[in-house]
C-alpha atoms as a PDB file:
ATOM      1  CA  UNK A   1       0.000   0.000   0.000  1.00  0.00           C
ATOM      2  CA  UNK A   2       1.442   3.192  -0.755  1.00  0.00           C
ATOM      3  CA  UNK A   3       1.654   5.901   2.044  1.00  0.00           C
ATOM      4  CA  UNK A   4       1.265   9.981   2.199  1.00  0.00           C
ATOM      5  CA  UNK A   5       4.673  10.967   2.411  1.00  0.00           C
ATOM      6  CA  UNK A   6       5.936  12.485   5.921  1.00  0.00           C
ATOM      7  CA  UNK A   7       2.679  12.187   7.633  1.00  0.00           C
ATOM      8  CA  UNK A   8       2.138   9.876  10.282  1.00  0.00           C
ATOM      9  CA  UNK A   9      -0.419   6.432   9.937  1.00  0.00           C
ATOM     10  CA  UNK A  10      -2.965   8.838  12.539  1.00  0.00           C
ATOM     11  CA  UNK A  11      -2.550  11.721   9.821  1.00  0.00           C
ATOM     12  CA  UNK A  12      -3.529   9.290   6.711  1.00  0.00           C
ATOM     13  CA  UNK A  13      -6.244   6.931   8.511  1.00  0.00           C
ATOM     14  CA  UNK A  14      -9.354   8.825   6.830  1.00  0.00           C
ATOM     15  CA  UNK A  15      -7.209  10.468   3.464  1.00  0.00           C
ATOM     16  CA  UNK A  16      -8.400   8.704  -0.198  1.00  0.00           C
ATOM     17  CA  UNK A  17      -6.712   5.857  -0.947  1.00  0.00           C
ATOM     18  CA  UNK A  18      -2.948   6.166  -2.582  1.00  0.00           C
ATOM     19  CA  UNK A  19      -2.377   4.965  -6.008  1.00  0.00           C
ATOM     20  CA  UNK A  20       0.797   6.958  -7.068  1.00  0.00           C
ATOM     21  CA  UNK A  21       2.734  10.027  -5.352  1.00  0.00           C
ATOM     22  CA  UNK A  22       5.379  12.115  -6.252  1.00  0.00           C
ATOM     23  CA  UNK A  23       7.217  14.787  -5.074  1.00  0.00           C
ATOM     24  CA  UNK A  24       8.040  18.200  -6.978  1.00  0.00           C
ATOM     25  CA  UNK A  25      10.242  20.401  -6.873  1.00  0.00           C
ATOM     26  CA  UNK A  26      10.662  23.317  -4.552  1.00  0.00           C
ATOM     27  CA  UNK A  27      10.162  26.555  -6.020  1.00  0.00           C
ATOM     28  CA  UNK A  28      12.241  28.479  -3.578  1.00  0.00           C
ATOM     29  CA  UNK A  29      15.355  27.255  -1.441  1.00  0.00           C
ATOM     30  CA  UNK A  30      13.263  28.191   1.884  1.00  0.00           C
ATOM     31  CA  UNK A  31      10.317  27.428   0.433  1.00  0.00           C
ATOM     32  CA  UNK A  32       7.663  26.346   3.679  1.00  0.00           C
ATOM     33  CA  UNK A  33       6.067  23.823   1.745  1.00  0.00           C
ATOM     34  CA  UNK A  34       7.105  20.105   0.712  1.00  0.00           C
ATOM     35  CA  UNK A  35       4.576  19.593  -2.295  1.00  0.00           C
ATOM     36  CA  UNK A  36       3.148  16.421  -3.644  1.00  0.00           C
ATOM     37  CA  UNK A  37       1.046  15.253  -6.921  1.00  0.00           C
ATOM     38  CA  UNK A  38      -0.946  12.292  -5.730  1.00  0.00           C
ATOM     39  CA  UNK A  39      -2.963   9.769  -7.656  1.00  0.00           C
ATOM     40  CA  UNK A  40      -5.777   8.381  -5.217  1.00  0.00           C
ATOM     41  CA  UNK A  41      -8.802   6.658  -5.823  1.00  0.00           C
ATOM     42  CA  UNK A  42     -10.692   9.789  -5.668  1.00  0.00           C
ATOM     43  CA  UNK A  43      -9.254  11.639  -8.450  1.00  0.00           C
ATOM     44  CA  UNK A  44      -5.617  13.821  -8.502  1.00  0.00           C
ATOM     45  CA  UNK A  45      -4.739  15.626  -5.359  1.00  0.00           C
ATOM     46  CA  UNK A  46      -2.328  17.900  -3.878  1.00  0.00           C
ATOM     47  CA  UNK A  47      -0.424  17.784  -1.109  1.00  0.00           C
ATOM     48  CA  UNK A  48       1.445  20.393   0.883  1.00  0.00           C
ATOM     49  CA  UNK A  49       3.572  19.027   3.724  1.00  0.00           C
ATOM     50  CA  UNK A  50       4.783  22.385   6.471  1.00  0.00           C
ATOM     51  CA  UNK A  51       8.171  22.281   6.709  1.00  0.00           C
ATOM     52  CA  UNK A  52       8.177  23.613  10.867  1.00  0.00           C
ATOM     53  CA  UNK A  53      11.989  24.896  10.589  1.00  0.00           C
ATOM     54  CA  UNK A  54      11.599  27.301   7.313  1.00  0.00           C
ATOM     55  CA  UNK A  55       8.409  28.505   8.783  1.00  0.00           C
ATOM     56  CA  UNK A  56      10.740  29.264  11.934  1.00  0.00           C
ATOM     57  CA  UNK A  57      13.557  31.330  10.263  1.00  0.00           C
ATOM     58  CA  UNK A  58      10.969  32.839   7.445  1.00  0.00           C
ATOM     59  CA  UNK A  59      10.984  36.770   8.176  1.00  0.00           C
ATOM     60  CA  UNK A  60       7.355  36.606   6.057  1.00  0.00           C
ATOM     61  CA  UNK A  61       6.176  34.105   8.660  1.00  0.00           C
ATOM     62  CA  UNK A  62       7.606  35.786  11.616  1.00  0.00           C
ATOM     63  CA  UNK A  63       5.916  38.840  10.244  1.00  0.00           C
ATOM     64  CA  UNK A  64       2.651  36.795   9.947  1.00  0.00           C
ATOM     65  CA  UNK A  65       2.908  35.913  13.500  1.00  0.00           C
ATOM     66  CA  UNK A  66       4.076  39.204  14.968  1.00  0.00           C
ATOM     67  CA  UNK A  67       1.322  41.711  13.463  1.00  0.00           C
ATOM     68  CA  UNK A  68      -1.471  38.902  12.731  1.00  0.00           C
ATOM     69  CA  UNK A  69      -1.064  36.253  14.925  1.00  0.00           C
ATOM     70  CA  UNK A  70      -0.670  33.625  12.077  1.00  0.00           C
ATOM     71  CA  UNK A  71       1.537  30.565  13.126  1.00  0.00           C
ATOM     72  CA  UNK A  72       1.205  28.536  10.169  1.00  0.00           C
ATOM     73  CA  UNK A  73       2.075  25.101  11.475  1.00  0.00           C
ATOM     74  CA  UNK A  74      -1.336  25.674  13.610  1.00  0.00           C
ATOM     75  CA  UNK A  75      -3.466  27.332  11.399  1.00  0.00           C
ATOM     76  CA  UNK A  76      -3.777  24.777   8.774  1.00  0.00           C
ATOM     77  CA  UNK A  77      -5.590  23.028  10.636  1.00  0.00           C
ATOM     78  CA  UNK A  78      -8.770  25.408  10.657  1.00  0.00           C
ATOM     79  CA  UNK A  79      -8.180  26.050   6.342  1.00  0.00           C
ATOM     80  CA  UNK A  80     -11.058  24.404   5.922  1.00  0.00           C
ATOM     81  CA  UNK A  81     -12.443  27.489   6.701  1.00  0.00           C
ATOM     82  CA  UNK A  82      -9.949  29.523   4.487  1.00  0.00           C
ATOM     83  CA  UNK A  83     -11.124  27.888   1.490  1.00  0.00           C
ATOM     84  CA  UNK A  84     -14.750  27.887   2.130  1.00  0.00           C
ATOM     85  CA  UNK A  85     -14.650  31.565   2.456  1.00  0.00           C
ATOM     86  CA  UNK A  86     -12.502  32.566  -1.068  1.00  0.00           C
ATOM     87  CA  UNK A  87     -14.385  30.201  -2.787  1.00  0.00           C
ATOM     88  CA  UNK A  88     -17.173  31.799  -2.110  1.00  0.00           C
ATOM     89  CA  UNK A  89     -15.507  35.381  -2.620  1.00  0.00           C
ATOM     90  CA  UNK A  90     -13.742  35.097  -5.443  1.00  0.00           C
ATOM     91  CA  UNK A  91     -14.959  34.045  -9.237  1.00  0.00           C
ATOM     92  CA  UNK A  92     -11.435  32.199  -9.836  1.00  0.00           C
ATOM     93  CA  UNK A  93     -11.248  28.402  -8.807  1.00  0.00           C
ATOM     94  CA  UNK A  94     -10.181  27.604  -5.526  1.00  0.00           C
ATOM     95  CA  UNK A  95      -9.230  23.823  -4.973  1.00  0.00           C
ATOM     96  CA  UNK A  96     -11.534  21.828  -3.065  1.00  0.00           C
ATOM     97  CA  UNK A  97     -10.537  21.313   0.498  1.00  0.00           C
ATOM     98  CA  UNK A  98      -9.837  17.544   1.568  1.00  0.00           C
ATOM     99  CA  UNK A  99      -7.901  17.432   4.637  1.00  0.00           C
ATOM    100  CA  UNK A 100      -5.610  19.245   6.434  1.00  0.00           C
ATOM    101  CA  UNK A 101      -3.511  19.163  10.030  1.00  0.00           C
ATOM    102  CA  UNK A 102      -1.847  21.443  12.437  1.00  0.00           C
ATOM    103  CA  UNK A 103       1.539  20.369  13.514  1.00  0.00           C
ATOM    104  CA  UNK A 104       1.161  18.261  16.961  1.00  0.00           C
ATOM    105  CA  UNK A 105       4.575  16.812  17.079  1.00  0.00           C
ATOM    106  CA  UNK A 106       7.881  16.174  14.765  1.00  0.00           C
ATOM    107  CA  UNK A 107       5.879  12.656  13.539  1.00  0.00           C
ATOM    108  CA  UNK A 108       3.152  15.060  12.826  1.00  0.00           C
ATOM    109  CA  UNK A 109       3.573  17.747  10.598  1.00  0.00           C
ATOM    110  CA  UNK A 110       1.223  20.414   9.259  1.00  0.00           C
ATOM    111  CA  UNK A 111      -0.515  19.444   6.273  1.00  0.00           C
ATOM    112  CA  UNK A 112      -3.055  20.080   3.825  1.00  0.00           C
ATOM    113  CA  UNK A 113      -4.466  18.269   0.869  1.00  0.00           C
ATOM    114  CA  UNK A 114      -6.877  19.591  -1.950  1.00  0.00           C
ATOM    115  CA  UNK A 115      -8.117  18.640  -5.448  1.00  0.00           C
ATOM    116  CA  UNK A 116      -5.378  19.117  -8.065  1.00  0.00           C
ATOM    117  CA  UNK A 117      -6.232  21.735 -10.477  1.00  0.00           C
ATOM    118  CA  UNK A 118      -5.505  22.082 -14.441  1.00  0.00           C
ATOM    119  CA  UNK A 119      -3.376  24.574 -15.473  1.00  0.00           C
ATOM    120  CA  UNK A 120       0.250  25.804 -15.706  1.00  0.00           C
ATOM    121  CA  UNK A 121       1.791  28.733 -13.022  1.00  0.00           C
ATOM    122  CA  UNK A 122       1.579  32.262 -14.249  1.00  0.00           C
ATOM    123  CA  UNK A 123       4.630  33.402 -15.580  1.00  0.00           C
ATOM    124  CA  UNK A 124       5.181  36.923 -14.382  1.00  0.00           C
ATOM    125  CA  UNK A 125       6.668  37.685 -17.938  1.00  0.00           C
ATOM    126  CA  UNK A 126       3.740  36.453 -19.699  1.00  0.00           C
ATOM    127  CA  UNK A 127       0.704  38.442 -18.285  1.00  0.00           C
ATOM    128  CA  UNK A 128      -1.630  39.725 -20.189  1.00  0.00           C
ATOM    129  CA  UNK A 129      -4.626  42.175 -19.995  1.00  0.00           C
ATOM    130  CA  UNK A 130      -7.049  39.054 -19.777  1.00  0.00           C
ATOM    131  CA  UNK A 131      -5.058  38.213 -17.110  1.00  0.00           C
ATOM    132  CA  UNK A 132      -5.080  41.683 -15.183  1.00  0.00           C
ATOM    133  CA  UNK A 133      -8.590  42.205 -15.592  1.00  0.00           C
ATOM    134  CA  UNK A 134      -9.146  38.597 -13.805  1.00  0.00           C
ATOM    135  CA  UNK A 135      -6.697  39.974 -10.959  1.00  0.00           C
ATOM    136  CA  UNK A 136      -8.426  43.470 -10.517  1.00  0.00           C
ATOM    137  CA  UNK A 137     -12.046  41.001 -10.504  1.00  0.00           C
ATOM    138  CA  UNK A 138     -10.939  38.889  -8.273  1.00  0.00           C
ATOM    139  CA  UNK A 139      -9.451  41.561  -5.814  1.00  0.00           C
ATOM    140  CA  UNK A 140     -12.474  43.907  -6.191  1.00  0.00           C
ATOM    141  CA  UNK A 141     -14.464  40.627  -5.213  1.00  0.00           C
ATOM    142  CA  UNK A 142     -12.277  39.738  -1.753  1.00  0.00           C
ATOM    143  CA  UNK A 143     -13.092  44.132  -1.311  1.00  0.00           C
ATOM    144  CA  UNK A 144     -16.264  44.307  -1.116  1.00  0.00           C
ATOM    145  CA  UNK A 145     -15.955  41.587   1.786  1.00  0.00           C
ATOM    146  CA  UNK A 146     -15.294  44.464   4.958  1.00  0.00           C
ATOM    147  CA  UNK A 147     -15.107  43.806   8.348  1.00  0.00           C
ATOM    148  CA  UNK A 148     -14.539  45.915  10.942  1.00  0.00           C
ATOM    149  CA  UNK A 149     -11.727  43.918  12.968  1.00  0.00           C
ATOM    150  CA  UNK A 150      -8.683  42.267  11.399  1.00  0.00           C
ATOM    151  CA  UNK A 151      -6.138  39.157  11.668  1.00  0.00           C
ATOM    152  CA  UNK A 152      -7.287  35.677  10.710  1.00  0.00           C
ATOM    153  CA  UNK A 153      -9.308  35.304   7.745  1.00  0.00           C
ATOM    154  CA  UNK A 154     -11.554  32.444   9.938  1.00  0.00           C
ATOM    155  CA  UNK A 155     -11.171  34.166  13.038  1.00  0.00           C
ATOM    156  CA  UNK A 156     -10.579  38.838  12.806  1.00  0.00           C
ATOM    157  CA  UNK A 157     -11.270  39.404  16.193  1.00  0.00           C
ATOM    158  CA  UNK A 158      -8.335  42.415  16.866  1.00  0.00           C
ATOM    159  CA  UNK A 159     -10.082  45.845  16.936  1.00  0.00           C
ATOM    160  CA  UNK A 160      -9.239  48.595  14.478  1.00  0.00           C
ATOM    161  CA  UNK A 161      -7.228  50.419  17.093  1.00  0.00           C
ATOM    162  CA  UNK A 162      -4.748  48.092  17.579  1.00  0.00           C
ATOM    163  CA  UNK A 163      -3.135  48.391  13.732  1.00  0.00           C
ATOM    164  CA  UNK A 164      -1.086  51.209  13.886  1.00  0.00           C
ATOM    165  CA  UNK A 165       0.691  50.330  17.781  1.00  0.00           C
ATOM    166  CA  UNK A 166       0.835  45.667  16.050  1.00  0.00           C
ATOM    167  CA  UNK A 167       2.241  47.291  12.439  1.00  0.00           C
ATOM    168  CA  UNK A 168       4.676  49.411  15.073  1.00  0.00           C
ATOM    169  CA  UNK A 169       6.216  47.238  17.024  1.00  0.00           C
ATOM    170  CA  UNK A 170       6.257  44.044  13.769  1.00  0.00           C
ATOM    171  CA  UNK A 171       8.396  46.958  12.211  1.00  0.00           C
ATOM    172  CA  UNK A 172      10.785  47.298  15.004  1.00  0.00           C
ATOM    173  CA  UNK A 173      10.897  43.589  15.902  1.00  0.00           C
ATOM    174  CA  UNK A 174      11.741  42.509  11.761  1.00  0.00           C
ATOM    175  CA  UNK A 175      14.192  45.265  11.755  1.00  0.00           C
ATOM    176  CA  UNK A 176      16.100  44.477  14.253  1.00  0.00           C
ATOM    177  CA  UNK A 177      17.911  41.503  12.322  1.00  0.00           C
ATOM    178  CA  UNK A 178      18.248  43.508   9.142  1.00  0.00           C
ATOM    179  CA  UNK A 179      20.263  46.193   8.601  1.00  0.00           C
ATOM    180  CA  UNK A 180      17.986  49.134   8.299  1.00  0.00           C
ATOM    181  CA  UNK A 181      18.888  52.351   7.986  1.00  0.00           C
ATOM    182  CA  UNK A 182      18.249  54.769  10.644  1.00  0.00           C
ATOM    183  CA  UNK A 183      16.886  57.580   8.706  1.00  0.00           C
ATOM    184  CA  UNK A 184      14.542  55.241   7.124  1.00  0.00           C
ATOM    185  CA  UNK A 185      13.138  53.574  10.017  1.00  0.00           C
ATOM    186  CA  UNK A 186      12.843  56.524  12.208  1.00  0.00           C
ATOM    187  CA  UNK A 187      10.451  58.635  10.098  1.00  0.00           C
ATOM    188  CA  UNK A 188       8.180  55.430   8.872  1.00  0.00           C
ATOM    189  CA  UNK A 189       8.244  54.620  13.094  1.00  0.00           C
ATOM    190  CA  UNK A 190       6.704  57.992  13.709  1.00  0.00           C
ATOM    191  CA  UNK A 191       4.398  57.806  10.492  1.00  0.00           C
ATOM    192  CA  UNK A 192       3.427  54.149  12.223  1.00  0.00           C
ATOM    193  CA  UNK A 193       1.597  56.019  15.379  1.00  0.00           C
ATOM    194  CA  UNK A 194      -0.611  57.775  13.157  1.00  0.00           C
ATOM    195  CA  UNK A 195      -1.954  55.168  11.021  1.00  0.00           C
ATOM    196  CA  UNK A 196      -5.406  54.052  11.086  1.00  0.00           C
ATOM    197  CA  UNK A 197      -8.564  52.111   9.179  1.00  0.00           C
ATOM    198  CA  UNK A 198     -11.793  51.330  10.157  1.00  0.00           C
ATOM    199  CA  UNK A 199     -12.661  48.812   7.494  1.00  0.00           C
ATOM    200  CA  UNK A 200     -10.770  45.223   6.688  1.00  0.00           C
ATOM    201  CA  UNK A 201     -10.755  43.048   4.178  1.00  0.00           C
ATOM    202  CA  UNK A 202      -9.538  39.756   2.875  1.00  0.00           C
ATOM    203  CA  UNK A 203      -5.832  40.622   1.602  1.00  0.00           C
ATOM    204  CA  UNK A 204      -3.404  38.234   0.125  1.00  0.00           C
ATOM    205  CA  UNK A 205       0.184  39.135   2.087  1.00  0.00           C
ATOM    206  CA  UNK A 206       1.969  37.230  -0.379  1.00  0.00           C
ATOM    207  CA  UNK A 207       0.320  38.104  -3.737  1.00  0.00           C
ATOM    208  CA  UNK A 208       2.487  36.819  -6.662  1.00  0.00           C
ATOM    209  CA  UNK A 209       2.016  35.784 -10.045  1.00  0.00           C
ATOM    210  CA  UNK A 210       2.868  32.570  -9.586  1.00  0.00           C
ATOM    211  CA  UNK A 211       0.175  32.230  -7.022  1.00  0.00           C
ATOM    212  CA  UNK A 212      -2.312  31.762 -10.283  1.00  0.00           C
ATOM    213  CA  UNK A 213      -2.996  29.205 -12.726  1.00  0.00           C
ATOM    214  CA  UNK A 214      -3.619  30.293 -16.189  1.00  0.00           C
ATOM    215  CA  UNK A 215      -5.170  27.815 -19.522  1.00  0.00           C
ATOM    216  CA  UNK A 216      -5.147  29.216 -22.637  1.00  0.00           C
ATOM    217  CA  UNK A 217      -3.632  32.388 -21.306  1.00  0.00           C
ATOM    218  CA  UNK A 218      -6.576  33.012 -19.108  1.00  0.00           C
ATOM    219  CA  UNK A 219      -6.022  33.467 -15.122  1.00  0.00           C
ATOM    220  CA  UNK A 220      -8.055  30.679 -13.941  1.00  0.00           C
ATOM    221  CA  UNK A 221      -7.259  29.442 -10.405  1.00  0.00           C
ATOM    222  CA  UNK A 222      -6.107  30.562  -7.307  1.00  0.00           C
ATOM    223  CA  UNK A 223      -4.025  27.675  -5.922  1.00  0.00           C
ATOM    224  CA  UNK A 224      -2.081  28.779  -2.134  1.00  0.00           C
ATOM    225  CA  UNK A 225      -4.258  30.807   0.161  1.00  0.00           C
ATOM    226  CA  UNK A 226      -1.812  29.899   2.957  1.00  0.00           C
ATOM    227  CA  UNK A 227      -1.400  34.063   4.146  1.00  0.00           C
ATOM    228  CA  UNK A 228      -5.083  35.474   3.863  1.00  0.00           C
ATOM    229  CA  UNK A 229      -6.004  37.779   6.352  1.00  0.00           C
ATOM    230  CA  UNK A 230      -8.383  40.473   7.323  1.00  0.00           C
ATOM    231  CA  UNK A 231      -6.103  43.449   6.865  1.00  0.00           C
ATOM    232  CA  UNK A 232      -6.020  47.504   5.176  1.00  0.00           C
ATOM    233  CA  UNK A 233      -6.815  47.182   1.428  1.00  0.00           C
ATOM    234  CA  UNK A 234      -4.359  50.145   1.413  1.00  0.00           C
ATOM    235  CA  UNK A 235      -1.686  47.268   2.066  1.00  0.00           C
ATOM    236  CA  UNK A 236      -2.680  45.229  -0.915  1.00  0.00           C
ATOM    237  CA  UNK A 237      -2.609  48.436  -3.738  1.00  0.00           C
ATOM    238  CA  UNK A 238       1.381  48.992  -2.086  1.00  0.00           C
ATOM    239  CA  UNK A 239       2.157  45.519  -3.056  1.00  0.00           C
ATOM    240  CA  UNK A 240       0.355  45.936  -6.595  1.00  0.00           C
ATOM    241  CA  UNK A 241       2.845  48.688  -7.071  1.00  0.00           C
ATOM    242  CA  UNK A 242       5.201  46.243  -7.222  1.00  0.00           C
ATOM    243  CA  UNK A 243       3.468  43.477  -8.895  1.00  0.00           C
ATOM    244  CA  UNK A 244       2.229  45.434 -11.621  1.00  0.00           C
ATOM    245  CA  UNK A 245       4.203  47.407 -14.432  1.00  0.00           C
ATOM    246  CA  UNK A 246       2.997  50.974 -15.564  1.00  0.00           C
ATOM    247  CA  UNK A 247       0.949  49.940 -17.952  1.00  0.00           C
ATOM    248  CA  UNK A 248      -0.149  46.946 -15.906  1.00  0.00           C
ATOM    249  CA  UNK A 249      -1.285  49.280 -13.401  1.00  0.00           C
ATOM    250  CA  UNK A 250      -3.452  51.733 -15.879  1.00  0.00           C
ATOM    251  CA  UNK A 251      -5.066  48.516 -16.315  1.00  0.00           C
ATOM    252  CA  UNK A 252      -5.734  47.221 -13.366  1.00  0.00           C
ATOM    253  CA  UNK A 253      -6.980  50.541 -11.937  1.00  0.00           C
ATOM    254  CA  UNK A 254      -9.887  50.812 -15.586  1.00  0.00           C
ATOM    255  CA  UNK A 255     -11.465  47.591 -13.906  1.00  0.00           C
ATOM    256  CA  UNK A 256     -10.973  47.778 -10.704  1.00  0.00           C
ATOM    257  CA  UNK A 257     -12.573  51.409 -10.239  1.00  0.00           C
ATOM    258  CA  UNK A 258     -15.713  49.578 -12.342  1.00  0.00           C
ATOM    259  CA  UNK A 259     -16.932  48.096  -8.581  1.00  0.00           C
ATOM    260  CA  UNK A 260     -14.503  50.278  -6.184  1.00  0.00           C
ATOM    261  CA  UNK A 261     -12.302  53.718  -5.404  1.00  0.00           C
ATOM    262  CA  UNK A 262      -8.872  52.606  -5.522  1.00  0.00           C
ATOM    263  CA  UNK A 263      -7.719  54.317  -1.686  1.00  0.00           C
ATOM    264  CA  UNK A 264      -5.072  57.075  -1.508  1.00  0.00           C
ATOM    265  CA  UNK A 265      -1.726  55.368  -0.549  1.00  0.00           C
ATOM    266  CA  UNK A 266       0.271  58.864   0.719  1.00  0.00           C
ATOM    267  CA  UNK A 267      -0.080  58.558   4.458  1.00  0.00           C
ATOM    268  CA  UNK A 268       0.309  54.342   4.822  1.00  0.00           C
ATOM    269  CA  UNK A 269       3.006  53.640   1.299  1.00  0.00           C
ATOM    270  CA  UNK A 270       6.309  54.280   2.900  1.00  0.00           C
ATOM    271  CA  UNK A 271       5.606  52.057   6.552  1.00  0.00           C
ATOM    272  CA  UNK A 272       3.756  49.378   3.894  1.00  0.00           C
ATOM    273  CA  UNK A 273       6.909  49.188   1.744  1.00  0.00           C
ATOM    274  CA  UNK A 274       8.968  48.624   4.566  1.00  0.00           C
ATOM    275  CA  UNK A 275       6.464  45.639   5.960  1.00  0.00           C
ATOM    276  CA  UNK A 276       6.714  43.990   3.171  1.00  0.00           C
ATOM    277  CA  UNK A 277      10.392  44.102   2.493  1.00  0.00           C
ATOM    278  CA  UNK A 278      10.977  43.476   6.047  1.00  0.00           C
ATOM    279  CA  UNK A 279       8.882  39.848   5.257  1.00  0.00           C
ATOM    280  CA  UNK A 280      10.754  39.404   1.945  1.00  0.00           C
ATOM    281  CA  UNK A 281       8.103  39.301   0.365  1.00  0.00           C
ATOM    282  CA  UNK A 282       9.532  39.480  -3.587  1.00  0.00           C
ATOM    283  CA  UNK A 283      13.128  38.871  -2.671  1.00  0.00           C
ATOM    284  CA  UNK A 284      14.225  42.481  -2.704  1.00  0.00           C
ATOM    285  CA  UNK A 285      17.589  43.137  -0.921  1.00  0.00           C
ATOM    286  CA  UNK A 286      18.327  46.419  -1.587  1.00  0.00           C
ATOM    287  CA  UNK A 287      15.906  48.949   0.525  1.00  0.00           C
ATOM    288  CA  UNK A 288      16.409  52.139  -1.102  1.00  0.00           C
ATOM    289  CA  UNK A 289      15.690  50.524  -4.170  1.00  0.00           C
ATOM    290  CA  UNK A 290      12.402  48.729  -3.049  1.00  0.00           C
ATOM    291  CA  UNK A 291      11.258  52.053  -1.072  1.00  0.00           C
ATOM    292  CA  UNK A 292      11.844  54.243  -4.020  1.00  0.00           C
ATOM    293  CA  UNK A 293      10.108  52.084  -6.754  1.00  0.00           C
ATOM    294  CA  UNK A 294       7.694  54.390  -8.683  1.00  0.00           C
ATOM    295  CA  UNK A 295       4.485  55.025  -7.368  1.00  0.00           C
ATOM    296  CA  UNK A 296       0.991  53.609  -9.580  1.00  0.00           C
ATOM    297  CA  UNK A 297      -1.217  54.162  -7.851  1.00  0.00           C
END
């Protein structure tokens, strides 16, 4: 009989019935997944296996935990819920649930298995406007879900006063293990304190590209949902600005102001830009180059 890989025989008791399995590649070296393509009895499947000590040393994840209380070894357990709620959000295809685990001990990691989808990974070289006006849909979709506390996407429960003093002190506590430059993080400390929103909504803290499945050049699928939360839409536009090119951007902003007002980024992009290259979010290692990328929106 073949087994799940890495899980234990508790883990696998109730999980379809193996026919094939095998592993694929990672896509980065620190990558917090172990992925598998599985043949069972009930069709293809996926199957993404936590790795506990990358989550550990990830600055994104440390981020995650620090201003949203995400630990993802223990989450996955409740992303039942995750998927439930962007799949009924979002007109894109989000796999079908199957099973998933929190991490109880080393024998049992954090898993979670869903229903492979058709398709190949967006290349972020090969986007098209078919493919922007899906992303600006799809966003527009997860913004018109608001909510008036943040964190969890299964479970907001911090109050809108607490964003500006948690995105504070997550600033102070990524930056001090990178080298930072004082003149940078003292004015975007101060600019912290006077931060504030009253409405949240489902963001994607790690939008990429390669987060998509596209067929026939058409986005089609939204495969890892692994760092949803209830947060600032503000903070999703200041990662478009680096997702998107110029023209990208134009784009975007024709179909996205169809449904919504795109929000003014002034007061929140220079504290945002440093969040997200404090989590790594794109790779970026040079920080006056990723706080002085152009502005789109």
């Amino acid at each position: 009989m073949v087994s799940y890989p890495l899980l234990s025989a508790t883990q696998q008791h109730n999980l379809p019935e193996l026919i094939q399995v095998s592993a694929l590649p990672a896509m980065y070296e620190d990558s917090t997944h172990q992925l598998w393509h599985c043949d069972t009895v009930d069709g293809e499947m996926m199957l993404k296996v936590c790795n506990a000590d990358n989550v550990k040393n990830s600055s994104f994840w440390q981020g995650m935990k620090s201003l949203f209380d995400v630990d993802l070894t223990q989450s996955l357990g409740q992303f039942n819920q995750v998927y439930q709620q962007l799949s009924q959000l979002s007109s894109l295809v989000v796999p079908e649930f199957i099973a998933a685990d929190c991490a109880s001990k080393p024998s049992s990691p954090a898993f979670i298995l869903t229903q492979f989808e058709l398709g190949t990974m967006v290349d972020s070289k090969q986007v098209n406007n078919d493919m922007i006006m899906s992303l600006a849909e799809h966003i527009s979709q997860c913004h018109q879900c608001e909510n008036t506390q943040w964190g969890e996407l299964y479970n907001a429960k911090k109050s809108a006063d607490e964003w500006g003093y948690k995105l504070h002190s997550t600033l102070m506590l990524l930056a001090k293990s990178q080298n930072i430059p004082s003149e940078i993080l003292g004015d975007i400390g101060n600019q912290t304190k006077l931060i504030s929103s009253e409405k949240f909504v489902p963001v994607m803290i790690d939008l990429r590209w390669d987060q998509f499945l596209q067929q026939d050049d058409k986005l089609t699928a939204l495969v890892d949902l692994d760092a949803f939360v209830y947060a600032p839409k503000e903070l999703e536009f200041v990662l478009l600005e680096y997702l998107l090119n110029e023209q990208q951007a134009t784009e975007f902003k024709q179909y996205y102001q169809q449904k919504q007002q795109i929000p003014d980024l002034s007061a929140v992009r220079a504290p945002y830009r440093l969040l997200f290259f404090l989590m790594n979010v794109l790779g970026e290692t040079d920080v006056y180059l990723w706080m002085n990328t152009a502005k789109k929106f």
